[in-house]
C-alpha atoms as a PDB file:
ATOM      1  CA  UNK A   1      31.594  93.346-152.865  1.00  0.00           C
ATOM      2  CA  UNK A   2      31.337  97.048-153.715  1.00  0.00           C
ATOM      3  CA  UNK A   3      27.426  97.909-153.917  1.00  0.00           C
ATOM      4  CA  UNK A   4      26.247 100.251-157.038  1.00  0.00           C
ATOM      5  CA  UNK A   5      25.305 103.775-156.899  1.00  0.00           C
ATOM      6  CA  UNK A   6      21.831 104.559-157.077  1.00  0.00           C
ATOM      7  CA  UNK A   7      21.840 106.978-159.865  1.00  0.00           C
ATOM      8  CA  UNK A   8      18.312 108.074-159.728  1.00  0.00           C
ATOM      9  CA  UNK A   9      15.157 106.225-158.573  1.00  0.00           C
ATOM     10  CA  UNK A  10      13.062 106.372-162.150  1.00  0.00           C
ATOM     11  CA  UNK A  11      13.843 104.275-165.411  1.00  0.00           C
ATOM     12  CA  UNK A  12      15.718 106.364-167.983  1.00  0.00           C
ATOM     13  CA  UNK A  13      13.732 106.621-171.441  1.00  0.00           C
ATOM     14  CA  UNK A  14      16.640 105.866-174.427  1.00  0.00           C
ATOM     15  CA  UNK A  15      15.891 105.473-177.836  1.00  0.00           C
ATOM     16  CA  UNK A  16      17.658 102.417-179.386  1.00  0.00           C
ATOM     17  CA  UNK A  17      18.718 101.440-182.971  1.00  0.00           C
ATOM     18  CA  UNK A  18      18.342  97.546-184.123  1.00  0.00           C
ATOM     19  CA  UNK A  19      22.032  95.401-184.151  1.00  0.00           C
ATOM     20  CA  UNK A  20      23.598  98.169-182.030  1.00  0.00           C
ATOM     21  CA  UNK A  21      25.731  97.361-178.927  1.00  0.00           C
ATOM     22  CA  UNK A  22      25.741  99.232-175.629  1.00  0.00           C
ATOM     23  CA  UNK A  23      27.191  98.912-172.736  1.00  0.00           C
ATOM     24  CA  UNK A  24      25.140  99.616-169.597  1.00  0.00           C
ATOM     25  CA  UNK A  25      26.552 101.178-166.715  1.00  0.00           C
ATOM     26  CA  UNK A  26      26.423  98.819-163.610  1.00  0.00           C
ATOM     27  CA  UNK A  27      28.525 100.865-161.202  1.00  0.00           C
ATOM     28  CA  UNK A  28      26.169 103.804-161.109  1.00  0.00           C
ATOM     29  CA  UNK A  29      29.268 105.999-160.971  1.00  0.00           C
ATOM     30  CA  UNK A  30      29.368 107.145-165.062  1.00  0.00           C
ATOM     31  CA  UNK A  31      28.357 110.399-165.819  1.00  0.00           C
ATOM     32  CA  UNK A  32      26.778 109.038-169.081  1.00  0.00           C
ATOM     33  CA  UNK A  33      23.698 107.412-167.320  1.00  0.00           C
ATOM     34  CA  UNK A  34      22.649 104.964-168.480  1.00  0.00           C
ATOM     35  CA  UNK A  35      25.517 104.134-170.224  1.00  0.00           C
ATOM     36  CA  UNK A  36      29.164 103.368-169.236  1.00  0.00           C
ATOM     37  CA  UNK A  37      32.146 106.259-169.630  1.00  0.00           C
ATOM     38  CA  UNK A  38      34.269 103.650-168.243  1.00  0.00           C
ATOM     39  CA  UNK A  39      34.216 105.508-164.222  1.00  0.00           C
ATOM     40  CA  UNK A  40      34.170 102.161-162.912  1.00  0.00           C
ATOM     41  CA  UNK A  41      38.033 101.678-163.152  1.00  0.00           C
ATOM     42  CA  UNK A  42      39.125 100.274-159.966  1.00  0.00           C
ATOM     43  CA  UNK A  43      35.623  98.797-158.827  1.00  0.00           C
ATOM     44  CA  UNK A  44      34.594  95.283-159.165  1.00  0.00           C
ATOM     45  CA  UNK A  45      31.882  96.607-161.662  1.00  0.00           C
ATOM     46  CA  UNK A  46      31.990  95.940-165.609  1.00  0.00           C
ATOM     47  CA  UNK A  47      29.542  97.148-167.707  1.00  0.00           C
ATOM     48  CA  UNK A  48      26.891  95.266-169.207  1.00  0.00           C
ATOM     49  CA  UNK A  49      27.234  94.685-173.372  1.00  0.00           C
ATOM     50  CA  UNK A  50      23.699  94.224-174.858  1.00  0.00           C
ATOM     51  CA  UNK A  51      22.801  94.214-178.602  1.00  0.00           C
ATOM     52  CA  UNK A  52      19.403  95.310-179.812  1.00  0.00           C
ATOM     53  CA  UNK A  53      16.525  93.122-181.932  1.00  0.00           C
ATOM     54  CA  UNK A  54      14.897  95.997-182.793  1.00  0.00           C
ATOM     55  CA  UNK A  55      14.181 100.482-183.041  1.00  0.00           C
ATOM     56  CA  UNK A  56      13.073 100.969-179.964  1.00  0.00           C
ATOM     57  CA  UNK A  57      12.773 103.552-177.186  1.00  0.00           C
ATOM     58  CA  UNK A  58      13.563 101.344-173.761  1.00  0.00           C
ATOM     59  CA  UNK A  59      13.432 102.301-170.128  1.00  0.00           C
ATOM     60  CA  UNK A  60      16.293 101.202-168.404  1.00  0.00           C
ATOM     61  CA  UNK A  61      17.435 100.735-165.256  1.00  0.00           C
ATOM     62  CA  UNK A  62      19.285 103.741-163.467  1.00  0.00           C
ATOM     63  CA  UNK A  63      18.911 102.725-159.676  1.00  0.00           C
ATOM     64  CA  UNK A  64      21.174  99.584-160.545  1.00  0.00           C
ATOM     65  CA  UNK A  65      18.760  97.171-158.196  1.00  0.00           C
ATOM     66  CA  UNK A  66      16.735  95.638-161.068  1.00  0.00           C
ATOM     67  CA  UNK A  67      16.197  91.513-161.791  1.00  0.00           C
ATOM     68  CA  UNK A  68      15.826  92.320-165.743  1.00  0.00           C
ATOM     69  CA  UNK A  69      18.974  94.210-166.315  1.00  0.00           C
ATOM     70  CA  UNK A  70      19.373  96.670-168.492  1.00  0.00           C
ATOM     71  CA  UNK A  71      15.778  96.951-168.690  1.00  0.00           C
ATOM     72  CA  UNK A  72      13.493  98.727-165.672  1.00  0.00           C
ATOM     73  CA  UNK A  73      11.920  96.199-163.610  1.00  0.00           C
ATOM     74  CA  UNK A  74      10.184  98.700-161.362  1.00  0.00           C
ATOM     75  CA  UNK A  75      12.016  97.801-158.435  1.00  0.00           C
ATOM     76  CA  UNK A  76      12.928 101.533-157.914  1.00  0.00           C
ATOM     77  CA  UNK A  77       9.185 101.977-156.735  1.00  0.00           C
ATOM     78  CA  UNK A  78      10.278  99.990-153.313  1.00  0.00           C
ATOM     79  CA  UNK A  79      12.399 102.508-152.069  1.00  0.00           C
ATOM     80  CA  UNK A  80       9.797 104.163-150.221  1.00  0.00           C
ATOM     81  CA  UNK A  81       9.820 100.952-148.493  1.00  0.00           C
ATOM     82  CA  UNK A  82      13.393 101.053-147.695  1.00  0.00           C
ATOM     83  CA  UNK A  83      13.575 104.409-146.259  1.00  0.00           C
END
């Protein structure tokens, strides 16, 4: 199984619009971050489709590790841990 890029190690603030769709890059690979430009072509990633409730500015998820996806879990704040 291909493992995902760790595109940064901090949540990325995005402001969101209620009964919008995104898709939310899973690869780590799309030059978009957080979102998906479709760079995963050829992986066994697919992006994640997620409509939302509500406005709201969200943190998600850019190091690709997190239990909550798209959303920031904090699990970023372990790599210090890891290294």
């Amino acid at each position: 199984m291909d493992k995902p890029v760790i595109t940064q190690k901090s949540p990325v603030p995005v402001d969101l619009k209620k009964g919008e769709t995104y898709y939310w890059c899973t690869c780590g690979k799309s030059f978009t971050q957080p979102f998906c430009n479709r760079a995963h072509q050829g992986t066994s990633f697919t992006p994640m489709a997620f409509t939302v409730e509500k406005d709201e500015t969200a943190y998600l998820c850019a190091c690709k590790q997190t239990k909550n996806p798209p959303y920031c879990d904090g699990t970023h704040k372990l790599f210090k841990l890891w290294q």
